[in-house]
PDB file of N, CA and C in Angstrom:
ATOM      1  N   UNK A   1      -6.146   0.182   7.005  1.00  0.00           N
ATOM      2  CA  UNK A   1      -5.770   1.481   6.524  1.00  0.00           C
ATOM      3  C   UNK A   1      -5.237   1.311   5.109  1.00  0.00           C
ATOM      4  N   UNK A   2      -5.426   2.284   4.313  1.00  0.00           N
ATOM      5  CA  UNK A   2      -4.672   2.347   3.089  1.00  0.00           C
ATOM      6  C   UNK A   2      -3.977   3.392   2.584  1.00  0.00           C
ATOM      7  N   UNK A   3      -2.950   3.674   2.168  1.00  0.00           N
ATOM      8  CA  UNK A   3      -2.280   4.427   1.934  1.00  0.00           C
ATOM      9  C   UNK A   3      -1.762   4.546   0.501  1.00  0.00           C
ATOM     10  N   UNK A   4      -1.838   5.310  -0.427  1.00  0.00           N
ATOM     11  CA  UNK A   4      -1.916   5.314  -1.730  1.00  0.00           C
ATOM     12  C   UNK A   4      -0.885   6.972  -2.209  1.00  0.00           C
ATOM     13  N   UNK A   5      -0.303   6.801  -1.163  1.00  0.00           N
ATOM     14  CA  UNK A   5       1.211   7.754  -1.556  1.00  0.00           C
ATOM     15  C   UNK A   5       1.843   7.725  -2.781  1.00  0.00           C
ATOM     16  N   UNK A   6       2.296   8.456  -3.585  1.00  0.00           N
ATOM     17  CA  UNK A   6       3.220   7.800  -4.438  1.00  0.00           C
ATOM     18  C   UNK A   6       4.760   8.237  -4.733  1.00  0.00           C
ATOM     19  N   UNK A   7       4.534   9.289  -3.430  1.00  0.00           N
ATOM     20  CA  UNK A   7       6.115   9.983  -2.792  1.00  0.00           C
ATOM     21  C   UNK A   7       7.072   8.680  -2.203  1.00  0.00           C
ATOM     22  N   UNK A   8       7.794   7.530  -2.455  1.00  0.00           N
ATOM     23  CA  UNK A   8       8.042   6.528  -1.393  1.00  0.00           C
ATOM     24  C   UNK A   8       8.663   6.968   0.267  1.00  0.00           C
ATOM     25  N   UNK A   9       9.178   8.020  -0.170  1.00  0.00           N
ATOM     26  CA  UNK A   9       9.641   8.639   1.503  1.00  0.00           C
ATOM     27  C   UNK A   9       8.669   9.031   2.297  1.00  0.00           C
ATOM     28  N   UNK A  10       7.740   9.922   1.463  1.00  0.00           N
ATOM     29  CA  UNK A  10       6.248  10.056   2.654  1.00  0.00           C
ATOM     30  C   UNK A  10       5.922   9.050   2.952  1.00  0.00           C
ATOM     31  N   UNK A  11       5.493   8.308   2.067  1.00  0.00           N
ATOM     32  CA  UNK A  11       4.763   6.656   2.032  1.00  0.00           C
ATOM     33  C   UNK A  11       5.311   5.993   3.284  1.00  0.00           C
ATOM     34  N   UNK A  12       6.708   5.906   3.333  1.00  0.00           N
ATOM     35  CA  UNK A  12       7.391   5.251   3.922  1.00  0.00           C
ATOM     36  C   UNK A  12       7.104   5.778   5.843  1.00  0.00           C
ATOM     37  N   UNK A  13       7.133   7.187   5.734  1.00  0.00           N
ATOM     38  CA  UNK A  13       7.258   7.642   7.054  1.00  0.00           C
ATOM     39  C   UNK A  13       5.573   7.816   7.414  1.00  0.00           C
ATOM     40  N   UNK A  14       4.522   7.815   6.171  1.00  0.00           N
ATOM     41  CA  UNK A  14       2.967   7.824   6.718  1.00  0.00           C
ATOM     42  C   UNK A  14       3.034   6.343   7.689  1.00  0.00           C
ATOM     43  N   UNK A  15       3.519   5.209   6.972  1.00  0.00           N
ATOM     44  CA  UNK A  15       3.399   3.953   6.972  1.00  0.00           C
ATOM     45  C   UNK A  15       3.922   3.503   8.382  1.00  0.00           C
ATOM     46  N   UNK A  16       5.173   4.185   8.752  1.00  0.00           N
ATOM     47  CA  UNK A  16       6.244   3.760  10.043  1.00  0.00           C
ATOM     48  C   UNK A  16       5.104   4.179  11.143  1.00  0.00           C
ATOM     49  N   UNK A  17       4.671   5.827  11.056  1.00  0.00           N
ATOM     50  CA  UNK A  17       3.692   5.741  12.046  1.00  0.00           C
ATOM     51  C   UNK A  17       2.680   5.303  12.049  1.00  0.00           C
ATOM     52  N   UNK A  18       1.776   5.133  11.177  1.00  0.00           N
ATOM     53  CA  UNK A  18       0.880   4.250  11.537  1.00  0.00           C
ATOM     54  C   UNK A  18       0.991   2.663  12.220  1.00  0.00           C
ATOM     55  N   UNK A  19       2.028   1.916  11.826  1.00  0.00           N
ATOM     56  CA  UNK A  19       2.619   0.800  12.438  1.00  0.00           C
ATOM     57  C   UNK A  19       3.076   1.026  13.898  1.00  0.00           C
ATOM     58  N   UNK A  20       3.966   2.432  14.367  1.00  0.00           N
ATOM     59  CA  UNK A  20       4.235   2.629  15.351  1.00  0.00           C
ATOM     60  C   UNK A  20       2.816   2.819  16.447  1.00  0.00           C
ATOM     61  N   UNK A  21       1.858   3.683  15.645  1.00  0.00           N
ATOM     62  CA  UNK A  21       0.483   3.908  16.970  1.00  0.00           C
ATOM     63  C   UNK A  21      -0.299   3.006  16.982  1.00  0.00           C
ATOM     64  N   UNK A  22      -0.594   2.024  15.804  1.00  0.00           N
ATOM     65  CA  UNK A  22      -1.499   0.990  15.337  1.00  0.00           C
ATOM     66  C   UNK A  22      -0.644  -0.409  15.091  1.00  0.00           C
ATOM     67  N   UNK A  23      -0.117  -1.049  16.199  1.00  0.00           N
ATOM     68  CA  UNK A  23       0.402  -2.054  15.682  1.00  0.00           C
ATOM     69  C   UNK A  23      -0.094  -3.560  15.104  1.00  0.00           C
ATOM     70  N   UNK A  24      -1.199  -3.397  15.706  1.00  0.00           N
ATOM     71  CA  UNK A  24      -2.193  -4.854  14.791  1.00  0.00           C
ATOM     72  C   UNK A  24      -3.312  -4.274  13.698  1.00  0.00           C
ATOM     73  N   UNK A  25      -3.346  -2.880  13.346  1.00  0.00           N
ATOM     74  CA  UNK A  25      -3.986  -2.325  12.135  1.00  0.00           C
ATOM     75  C   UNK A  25      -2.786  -2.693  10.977  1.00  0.00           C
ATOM     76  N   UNK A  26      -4.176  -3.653   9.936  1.00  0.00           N
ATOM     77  CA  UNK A  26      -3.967  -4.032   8.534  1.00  0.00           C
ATOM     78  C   UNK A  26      -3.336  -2.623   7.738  1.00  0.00           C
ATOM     79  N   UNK A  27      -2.826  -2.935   7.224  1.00  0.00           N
ATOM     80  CA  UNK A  27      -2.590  -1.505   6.109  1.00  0.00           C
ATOM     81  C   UNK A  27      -2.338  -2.262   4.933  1.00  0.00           C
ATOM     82  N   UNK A  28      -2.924  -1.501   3.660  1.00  0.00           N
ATOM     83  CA  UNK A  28      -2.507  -2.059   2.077  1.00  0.00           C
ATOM     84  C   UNK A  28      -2.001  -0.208   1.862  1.00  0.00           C
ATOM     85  N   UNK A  29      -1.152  -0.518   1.125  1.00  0.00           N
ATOM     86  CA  UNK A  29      -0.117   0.455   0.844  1.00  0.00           C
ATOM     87  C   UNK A  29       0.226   0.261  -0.640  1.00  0.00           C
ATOM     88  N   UNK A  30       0.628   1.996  -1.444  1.00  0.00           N
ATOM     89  CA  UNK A  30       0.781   2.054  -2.769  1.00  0.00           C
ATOM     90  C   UNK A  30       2.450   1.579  -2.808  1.00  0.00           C
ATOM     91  N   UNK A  31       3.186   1.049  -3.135  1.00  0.00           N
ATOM     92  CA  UNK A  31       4.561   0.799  -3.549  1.00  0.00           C
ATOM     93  C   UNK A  31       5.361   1.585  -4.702  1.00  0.00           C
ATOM     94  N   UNK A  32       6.124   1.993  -4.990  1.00  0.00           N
ATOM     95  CA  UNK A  32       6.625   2.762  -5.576  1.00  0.00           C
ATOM     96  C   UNK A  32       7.567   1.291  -7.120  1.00  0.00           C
ATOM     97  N   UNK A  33       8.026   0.557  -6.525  1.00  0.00           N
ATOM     98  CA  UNK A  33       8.681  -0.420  -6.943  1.00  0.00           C
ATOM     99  C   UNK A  33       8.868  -1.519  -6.380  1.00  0.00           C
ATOM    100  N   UNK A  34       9.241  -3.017  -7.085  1.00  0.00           N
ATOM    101  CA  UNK A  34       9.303  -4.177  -6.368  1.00  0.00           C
ATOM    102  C   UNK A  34       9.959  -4.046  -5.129  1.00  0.00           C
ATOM    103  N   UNK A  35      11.289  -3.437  -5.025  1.00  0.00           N
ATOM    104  CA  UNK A  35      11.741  -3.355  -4.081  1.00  0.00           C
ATOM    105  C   UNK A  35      11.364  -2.626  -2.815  1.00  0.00           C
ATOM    106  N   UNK A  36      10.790  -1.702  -3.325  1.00  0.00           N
ATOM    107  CA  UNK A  36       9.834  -0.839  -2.213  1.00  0.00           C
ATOM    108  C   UNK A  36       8.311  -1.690  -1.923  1.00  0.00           C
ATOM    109  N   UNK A  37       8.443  -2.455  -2.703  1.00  0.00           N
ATOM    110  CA  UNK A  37       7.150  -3.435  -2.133  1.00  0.00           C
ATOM    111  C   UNK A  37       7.742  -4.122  -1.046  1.00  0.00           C
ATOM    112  N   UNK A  38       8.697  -5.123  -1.471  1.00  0.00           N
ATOM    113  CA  UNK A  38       9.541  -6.327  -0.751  1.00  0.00           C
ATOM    114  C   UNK A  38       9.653  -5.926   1.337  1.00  0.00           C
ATOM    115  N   UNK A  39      10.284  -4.277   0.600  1.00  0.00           N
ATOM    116  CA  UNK A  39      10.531  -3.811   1.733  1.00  0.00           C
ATOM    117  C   UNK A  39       9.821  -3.303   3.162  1.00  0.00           C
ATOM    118  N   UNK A  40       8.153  -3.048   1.977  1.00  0.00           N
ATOM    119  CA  UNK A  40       7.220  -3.012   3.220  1.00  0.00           C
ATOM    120  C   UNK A  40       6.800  -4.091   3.836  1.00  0.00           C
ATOM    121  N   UNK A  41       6.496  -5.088   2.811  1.00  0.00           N
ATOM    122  CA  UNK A  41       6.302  -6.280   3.386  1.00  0.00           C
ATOM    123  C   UNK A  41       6.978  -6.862   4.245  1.00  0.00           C
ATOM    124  N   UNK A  42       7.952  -7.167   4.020  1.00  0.00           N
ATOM    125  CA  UNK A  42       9.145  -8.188   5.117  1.00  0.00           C
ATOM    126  C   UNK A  42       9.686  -7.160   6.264  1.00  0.00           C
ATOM    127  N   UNK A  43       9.604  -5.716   5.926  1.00  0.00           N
ATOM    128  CA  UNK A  43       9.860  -5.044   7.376  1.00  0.00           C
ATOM    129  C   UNK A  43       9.096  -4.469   8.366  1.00  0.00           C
ATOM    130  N   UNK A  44       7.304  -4.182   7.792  1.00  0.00           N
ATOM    131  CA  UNK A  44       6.883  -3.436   8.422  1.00  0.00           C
ATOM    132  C   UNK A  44       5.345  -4.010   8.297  1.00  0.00           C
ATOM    133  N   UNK A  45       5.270  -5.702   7.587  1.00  0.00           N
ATOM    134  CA  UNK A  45       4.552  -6.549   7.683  1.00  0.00           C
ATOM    135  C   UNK A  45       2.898  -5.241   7.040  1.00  0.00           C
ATOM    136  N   UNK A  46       3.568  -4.919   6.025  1.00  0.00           N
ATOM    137  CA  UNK A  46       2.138  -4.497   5.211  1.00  0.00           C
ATOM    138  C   UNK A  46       1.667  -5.048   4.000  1.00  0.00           C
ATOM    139  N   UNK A  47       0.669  -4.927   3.748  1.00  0.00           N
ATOM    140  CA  UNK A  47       0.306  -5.862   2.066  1.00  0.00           C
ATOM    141  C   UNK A  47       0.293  -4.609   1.207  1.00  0.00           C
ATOM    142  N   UNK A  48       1.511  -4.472   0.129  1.00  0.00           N
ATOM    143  CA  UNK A  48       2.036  -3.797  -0.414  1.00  0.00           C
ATOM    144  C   UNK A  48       1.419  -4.178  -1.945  1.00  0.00           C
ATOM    145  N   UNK A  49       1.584  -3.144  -3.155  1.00  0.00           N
ATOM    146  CA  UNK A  49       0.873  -2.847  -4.353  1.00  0.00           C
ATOM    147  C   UNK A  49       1.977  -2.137  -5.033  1.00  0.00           C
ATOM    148  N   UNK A  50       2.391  -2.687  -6.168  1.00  0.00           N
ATOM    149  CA  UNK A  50       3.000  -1.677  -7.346  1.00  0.00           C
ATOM    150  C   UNK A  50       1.671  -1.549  -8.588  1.00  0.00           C
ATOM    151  N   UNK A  51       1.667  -0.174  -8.991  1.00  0.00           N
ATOM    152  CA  UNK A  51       1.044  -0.068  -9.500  1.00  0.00           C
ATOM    153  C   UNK A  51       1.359  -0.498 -11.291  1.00  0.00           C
ATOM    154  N   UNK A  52       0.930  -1.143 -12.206  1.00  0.00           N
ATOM    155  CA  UNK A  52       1.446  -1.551 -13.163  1.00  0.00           C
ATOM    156  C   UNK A  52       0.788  -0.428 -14.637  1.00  0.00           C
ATOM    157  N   UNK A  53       0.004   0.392 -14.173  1.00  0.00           N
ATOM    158  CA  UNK A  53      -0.748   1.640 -15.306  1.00  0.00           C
ATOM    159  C   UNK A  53       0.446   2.487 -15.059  1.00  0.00           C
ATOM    160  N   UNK A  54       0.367   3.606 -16.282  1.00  0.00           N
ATOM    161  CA  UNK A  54       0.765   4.865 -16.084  1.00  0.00           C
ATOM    162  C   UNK A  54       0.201   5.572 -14.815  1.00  0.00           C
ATOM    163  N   UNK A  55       0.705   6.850 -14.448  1.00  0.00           N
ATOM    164  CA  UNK A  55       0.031   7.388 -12.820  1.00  0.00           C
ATOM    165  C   UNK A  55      -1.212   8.064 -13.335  1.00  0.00           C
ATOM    166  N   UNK A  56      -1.340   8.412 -14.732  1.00  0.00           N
ATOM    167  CA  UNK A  56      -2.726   9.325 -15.403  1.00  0.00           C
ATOM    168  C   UNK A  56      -3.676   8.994 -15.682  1.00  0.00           C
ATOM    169  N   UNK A  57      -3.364   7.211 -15.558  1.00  0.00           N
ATOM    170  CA  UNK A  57      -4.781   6.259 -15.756  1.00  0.00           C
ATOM    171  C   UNK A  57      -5.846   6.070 -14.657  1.00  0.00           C
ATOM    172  N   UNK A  58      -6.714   6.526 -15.291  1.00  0.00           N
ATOM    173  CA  UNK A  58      -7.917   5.985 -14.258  1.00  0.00           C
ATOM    174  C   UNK A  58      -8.278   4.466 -13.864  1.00  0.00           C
ATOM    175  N   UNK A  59      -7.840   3.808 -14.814  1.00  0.00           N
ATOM    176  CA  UNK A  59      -7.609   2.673 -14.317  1.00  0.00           C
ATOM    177  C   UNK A  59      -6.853   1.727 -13.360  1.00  0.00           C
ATOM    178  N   UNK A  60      -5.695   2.686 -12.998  1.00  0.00           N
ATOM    179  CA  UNK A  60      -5.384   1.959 -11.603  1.00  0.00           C
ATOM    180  C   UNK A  60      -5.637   2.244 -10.225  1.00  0.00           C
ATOM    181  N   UNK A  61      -6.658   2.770 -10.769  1.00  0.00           N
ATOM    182  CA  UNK A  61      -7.695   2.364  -9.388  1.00  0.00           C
ATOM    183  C   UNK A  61      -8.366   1.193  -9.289  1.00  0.00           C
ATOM    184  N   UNK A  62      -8.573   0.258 -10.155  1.00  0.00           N
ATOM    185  CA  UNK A  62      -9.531  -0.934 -10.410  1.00  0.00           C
ATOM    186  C   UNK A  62      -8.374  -2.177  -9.862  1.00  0.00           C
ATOM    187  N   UNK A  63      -7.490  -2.459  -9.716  1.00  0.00           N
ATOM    188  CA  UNK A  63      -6.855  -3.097  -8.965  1.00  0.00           C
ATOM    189  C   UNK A  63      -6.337  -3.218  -7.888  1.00  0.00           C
ATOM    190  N   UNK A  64      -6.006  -2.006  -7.348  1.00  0.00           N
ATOM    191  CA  UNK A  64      -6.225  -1.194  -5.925  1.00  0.00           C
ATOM    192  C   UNK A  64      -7.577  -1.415  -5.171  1.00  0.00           C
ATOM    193  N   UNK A  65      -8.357  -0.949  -5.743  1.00  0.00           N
ATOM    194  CA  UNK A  65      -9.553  -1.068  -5.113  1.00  0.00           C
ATOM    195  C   UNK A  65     -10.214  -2.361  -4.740  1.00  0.00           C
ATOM    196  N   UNK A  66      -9.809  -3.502  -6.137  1.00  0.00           N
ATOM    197  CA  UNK A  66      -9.912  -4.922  -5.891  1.00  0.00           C
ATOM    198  C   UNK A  66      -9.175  -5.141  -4.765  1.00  0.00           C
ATOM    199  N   UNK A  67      -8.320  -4.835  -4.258  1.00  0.00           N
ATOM    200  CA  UNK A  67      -7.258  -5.537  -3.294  1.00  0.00           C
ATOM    201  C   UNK A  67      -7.583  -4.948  -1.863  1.00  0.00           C
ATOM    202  N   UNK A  68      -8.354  -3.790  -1.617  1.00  0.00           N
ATOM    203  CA  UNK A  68      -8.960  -3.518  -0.707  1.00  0.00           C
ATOM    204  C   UNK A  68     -10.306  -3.661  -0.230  1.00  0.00           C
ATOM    205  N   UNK A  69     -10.967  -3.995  -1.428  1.00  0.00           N
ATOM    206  CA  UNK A  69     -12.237  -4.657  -1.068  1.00  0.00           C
ATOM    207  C   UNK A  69     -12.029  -6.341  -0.866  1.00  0.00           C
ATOM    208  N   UNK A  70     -10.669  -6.995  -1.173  1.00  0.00           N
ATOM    209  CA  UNK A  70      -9.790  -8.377  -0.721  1.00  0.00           C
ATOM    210  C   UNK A  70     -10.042  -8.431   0.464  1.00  0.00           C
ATOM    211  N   UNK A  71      -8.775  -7.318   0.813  1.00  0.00           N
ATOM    212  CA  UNK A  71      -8.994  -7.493   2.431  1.00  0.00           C
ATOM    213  C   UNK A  71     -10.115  -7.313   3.491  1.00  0.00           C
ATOM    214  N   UNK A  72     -10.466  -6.179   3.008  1.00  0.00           N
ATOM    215  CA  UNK A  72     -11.987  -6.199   3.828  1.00  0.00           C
ATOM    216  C   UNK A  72     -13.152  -7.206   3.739  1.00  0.00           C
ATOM    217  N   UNK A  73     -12.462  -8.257   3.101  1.00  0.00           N
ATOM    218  CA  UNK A  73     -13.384  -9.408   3.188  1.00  0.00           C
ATOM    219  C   UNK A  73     -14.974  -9.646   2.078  1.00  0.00           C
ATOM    220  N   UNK A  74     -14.581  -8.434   1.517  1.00  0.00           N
ATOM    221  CA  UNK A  74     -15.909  -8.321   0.366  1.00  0.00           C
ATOM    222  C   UNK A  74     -15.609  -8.576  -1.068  1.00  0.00           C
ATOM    223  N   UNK A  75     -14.118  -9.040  -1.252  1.00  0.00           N
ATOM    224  CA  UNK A  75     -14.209  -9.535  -2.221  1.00  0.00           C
ATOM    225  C   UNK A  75     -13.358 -10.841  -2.682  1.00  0.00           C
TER     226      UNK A  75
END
């Protein structure tokens, strides 16, 4: 699953349930900040992303997208 929120409280509560109904579904998730990375990772065991563009760039999709075509094994 991926989740590309950039509310961290939605993010946070899309993320809890999906972990709660799906507990061995992968999720890569948008992060808001390091610490909101740290935090998905080590608590809720997701592979977490800060985005390093402005939010208006079309370009951060190209590292995102690298990291999900990672996991899905295609890249």
């Amino acid at each position: 699953m991926v989740t590309c929120v950039s509310n961290r409280h939605v993010a946070n509560q899309c993320i809890v349930t999906l972990r709660r109904l799906y507990p061995e579904l992968p999720i890569l998730a948008r992060a808001t900040d390091g610490d909101h990375q740290k935090r998905l990772t080590n608590t809720l065991d997701v592979m977490a992303m800060v985005p390093v563009l402005p939010e208006d760039s079309l370009l951060l999709n190209l590292p995102f997208g690298g990291a999900v075509l990672k996991v899905g094994g295609l890249g």
